[in-house]
PDB file of N, CA and C in Angstrom:
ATOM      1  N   UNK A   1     144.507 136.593 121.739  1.00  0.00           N
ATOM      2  CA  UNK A   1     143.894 136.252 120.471  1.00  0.00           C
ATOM      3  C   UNK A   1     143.270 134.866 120.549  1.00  0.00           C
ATOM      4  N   UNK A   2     143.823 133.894 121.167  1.00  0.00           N
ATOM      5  CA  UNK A   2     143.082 132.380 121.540  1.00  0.00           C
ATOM      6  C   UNK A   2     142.281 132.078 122.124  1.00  0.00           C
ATOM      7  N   UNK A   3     142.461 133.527 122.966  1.00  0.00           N
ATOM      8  CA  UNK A   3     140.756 133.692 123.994  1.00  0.00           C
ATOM      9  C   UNK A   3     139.771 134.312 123.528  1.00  0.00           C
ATOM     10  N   UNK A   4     139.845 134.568 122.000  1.00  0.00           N
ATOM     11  CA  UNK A   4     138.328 135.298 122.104  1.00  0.00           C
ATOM     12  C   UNK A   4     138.494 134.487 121.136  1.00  0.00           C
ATOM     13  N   UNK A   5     138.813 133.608 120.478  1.00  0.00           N
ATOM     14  CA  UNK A   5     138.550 132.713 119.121  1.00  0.00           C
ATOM     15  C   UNK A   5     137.544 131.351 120.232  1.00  0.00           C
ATOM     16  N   UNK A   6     137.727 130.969 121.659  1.00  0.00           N
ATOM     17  CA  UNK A   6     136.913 130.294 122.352  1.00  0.00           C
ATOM     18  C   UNK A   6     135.991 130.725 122.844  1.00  0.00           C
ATOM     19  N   UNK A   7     135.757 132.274 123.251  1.00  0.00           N
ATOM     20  CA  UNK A   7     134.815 133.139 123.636  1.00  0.00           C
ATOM     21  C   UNK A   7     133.866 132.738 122.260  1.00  0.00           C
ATOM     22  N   UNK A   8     133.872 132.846 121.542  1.00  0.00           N
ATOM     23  CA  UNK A   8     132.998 132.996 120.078  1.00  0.00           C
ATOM     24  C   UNK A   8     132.117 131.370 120.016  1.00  0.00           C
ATOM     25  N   UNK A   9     132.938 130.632 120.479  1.00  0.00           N
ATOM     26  CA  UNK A   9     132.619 129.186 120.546  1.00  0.00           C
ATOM     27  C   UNK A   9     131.861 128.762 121.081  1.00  0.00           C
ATOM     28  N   UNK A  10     131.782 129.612 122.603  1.00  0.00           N
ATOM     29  CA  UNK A  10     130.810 129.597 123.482  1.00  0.00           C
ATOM     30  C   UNK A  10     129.697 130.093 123.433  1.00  0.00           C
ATOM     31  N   UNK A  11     129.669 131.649 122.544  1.00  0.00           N
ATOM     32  CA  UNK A  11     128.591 132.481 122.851  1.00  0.00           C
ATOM     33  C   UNK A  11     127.771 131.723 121.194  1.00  0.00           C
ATOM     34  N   UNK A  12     128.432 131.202 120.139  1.00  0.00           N
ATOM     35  CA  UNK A  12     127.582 130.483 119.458  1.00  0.00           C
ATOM     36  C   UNK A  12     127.139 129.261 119.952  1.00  0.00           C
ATOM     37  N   UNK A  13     127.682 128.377 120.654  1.00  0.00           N
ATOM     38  CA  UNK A  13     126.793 126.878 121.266  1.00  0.00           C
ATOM     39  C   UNK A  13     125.956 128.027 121.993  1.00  0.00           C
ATOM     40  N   UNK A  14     125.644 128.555 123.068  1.00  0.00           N
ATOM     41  CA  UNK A  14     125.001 129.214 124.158  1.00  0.00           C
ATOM     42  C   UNK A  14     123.587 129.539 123.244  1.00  0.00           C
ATOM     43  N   UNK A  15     124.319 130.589 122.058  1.00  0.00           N
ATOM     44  CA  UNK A  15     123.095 130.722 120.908  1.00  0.00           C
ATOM     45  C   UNK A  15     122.168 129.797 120.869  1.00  0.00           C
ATOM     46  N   UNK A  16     122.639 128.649 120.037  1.00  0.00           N
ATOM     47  CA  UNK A  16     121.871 127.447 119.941  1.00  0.00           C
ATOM     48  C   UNK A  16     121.240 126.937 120.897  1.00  0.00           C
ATOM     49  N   UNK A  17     121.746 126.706 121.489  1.00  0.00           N
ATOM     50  CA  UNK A  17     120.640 125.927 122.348  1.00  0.00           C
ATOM     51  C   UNK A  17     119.894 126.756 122.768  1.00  0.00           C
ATOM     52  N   UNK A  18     120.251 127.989 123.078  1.00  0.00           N
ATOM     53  CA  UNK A  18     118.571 128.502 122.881  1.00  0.00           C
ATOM     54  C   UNK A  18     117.870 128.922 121.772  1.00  0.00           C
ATOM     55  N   UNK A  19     118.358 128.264 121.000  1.00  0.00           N
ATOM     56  CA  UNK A  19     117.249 128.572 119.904  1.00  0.00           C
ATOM     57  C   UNK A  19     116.883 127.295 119.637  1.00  0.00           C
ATOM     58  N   UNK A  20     117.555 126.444 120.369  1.00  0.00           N
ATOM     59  CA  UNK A  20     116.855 124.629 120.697  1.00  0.00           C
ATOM     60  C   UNK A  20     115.790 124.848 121.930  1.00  0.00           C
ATOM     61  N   UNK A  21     115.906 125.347 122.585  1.00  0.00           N
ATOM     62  CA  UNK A  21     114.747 125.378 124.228  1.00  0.00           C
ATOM     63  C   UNK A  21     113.987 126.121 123.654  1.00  0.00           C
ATOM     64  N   UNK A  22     114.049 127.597 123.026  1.00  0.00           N
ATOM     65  CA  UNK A  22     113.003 127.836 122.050  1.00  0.00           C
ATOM     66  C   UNK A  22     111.863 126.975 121.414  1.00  0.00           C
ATOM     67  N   UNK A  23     112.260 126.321 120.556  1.00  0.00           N
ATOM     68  CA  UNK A  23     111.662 125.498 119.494  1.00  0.00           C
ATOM     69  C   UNK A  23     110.912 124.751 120.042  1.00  0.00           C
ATOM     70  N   UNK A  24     111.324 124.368 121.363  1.00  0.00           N
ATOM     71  CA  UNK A  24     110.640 122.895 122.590  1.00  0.00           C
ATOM     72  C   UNK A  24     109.682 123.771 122.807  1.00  0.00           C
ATOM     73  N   UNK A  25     109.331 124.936 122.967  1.00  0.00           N
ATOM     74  CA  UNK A  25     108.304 126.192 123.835  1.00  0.00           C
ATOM     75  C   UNK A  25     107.309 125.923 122.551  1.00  0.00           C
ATOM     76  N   UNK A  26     107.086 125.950 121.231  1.00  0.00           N
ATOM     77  CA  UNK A  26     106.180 126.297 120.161  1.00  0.00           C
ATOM     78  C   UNK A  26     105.336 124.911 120.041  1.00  0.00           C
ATOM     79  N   UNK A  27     103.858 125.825 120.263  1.00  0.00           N
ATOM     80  CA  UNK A  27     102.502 124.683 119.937  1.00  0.00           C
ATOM     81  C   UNK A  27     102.127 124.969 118.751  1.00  0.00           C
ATOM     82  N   UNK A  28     102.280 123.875 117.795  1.00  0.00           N
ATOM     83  CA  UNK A  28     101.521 124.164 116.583  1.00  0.00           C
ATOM     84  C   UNK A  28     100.131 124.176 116.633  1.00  0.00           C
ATOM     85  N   UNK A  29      99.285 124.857 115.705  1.00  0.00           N
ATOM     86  CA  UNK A  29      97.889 124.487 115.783  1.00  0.00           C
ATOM     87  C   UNK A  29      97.475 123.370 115.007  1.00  0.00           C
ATOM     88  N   UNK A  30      96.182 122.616 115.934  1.00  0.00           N
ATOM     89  CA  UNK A  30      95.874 121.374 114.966  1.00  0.00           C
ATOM     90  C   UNK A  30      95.104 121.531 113.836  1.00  0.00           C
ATOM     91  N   UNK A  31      95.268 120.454 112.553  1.00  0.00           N
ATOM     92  CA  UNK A  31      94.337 120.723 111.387  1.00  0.00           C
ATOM     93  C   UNK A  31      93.219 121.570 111.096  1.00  0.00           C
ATOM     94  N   UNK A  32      92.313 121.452 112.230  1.00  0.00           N
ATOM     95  CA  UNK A  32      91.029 121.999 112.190  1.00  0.00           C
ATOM     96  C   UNK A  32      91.036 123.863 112.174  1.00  0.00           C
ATOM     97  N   UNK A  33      92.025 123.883 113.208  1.00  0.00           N
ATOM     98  CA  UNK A  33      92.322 125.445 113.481  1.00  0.00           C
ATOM     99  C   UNK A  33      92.995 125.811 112.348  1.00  0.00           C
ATOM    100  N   UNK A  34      94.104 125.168 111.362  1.00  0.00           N
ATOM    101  CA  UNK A  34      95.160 125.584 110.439  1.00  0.00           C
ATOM    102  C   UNK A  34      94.032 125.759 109.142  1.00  0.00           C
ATOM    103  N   UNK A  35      92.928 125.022 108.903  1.00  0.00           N
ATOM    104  CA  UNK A  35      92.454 124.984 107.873  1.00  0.00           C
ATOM    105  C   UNK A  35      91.570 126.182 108.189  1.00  0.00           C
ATOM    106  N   UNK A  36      90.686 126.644 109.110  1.00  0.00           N
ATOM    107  CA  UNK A  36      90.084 127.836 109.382  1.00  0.00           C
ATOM    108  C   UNK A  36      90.781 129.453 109.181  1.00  0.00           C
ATOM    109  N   UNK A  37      91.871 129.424 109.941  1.00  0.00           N
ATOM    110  CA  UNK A  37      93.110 130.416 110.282  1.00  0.00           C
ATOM    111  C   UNK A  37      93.056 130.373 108.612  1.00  0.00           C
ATOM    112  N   UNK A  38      93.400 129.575 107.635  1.00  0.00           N
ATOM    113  CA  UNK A  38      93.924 130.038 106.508  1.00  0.00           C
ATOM    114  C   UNK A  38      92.518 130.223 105.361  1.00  0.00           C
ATOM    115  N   UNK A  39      91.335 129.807 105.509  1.00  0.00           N
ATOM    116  CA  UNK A  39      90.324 129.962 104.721  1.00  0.00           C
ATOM    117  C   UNK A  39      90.020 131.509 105.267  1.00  0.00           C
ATOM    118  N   UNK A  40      90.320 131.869 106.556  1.00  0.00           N
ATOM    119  CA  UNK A  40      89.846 133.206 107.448  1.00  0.00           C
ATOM    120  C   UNK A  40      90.854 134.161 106.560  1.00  0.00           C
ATOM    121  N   UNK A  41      92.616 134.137 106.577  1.00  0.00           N
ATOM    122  CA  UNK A  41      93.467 135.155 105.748  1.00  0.00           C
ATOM    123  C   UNK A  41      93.372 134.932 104.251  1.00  0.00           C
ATOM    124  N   UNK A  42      92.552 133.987 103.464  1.00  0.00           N
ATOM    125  CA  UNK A  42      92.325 134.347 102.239  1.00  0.00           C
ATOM    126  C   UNK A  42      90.955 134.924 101.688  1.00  0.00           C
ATOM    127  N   UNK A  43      89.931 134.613 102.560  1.00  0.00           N
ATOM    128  CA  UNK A  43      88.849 135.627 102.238  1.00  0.00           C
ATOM    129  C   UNK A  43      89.289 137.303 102.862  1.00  0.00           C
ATOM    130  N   UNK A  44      89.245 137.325 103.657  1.00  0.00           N
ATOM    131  CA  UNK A  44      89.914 138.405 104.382  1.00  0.00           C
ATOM    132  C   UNK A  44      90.882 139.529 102.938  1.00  0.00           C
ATOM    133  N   UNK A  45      91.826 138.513 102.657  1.00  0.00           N
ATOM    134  CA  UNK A  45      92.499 138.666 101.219  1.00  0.00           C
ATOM    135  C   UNK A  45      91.665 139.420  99.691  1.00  0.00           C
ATOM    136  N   UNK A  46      91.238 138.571 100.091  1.00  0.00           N
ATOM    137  CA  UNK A  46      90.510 139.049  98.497  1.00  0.00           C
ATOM    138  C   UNK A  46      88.916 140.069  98.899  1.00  0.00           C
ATOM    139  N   UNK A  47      88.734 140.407 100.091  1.00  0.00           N
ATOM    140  CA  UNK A  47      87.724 141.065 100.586  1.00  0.00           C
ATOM    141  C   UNK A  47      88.773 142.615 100.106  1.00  0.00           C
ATOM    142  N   UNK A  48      89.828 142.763 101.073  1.00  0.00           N
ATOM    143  CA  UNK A  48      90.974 143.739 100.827  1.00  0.00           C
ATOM    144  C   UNK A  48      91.005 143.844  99.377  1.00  0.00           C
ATOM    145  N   UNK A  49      91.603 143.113  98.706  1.00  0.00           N
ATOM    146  CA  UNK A  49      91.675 143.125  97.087  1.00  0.00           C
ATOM    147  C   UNK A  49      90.609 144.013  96.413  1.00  0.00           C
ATOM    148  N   UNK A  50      89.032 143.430  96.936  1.00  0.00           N
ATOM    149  CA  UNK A  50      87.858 144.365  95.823  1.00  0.00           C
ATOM    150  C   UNK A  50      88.091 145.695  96.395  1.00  0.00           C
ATOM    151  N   UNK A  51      88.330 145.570  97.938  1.00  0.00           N
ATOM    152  CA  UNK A  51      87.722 147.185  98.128  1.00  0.00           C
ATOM    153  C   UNK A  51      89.168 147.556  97.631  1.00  0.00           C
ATOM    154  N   UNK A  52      90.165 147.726  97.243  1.00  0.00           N
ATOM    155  CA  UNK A  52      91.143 148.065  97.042  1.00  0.00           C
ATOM    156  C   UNK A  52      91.312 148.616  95.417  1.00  0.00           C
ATOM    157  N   UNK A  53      90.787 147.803  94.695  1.00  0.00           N
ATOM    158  CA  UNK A  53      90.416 148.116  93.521  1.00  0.00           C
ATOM    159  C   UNK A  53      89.482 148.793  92.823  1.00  0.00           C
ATOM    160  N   UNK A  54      88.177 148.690  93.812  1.00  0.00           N
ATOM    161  CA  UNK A  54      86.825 149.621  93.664  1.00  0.00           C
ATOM    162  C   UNK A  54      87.686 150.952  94.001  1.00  0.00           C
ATOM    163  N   UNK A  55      88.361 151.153  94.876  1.00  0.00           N
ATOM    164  CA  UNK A  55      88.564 152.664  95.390  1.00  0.00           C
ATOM    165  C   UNK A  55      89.738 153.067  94.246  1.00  0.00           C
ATOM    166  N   UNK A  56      90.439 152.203  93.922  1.00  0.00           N
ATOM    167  CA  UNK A  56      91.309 153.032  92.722  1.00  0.00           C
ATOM    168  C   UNK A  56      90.449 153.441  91.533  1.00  0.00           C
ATOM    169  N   UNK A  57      89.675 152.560  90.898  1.00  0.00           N
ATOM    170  CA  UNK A  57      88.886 152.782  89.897  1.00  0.00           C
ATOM    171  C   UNK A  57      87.955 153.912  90.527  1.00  0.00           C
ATOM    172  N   UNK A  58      87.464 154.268  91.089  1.00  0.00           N
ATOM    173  CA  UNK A  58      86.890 155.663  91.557  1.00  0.00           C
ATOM    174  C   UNK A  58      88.004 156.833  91.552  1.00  0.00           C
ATOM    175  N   UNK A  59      88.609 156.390  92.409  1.00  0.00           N
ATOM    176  CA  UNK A  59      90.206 157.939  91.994  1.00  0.00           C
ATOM    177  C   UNK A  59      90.366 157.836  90.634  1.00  0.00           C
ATOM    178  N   UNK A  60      90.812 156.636  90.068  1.00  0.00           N
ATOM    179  CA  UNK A  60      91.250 157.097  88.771  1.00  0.00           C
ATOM    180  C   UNK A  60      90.029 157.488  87.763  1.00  0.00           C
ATOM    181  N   UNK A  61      88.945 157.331  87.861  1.00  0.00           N
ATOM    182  CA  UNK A  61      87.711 158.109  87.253  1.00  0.00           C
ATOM    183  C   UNK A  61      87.870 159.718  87.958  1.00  0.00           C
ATOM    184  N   UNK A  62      87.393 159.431  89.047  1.00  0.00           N
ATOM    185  CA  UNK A  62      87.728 161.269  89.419  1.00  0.00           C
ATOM    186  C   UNK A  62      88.954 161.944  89.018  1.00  0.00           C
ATOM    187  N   UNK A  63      90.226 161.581  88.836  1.00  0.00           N
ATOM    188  CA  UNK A  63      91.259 161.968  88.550  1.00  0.00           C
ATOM    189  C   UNK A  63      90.896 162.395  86.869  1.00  0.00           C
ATOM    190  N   UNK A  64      90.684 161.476  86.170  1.00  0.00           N
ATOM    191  CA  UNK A  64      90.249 161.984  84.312  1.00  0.00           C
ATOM    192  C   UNK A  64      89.439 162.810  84.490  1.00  0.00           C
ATOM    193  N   UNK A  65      88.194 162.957  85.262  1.00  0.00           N
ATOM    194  CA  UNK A  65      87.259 163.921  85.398  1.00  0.00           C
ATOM    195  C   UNK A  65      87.846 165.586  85.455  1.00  0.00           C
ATOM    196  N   UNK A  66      88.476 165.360  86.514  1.00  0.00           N
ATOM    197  CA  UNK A  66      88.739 166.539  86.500  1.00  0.00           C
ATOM    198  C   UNK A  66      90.082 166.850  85.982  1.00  0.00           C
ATOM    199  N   UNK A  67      90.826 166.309  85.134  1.00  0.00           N
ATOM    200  CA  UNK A  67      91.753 166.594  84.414  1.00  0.00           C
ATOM    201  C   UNK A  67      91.443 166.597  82.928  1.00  0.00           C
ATOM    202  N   UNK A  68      90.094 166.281  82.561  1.00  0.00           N
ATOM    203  CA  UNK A  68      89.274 166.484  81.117  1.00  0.00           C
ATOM    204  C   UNK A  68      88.901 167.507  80.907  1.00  0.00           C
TER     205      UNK A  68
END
């Protein structure tokens, strides 16, 4: 029972630190790229949004149509 209460001890430090050598591996992107990347997923966004809404408002017109 005392040996796996230190087993646990180990395999959580072991965890960590790799999820510390991890973290050392990640390049953030600089300003220029972060401000593009995110002007790029909000048009992108709201491009999705119209056609998303044009096509319901067409079903739901065809749908009354032929349920009138």
């Amino acid at each position: 029972m005392g040996d796996s209460a230190n087993k646990d001890k180990t395999t959580k430090t072991s965890f960590f630190k790799g999820v510390q050598s991890e973290f050392k591996k990640i390049t953030w992107p600089d300003k220029n790229s972060l401000v593009k990347q995110s002007i790029a997923v909000v048009a992108i966004s709201i491009v999705l949004g119209l056609i998303i809404t044009l096509l319901d408002t067409l079903l739901q017109y065809g749908v009354n149509f032929l349920t009138m």
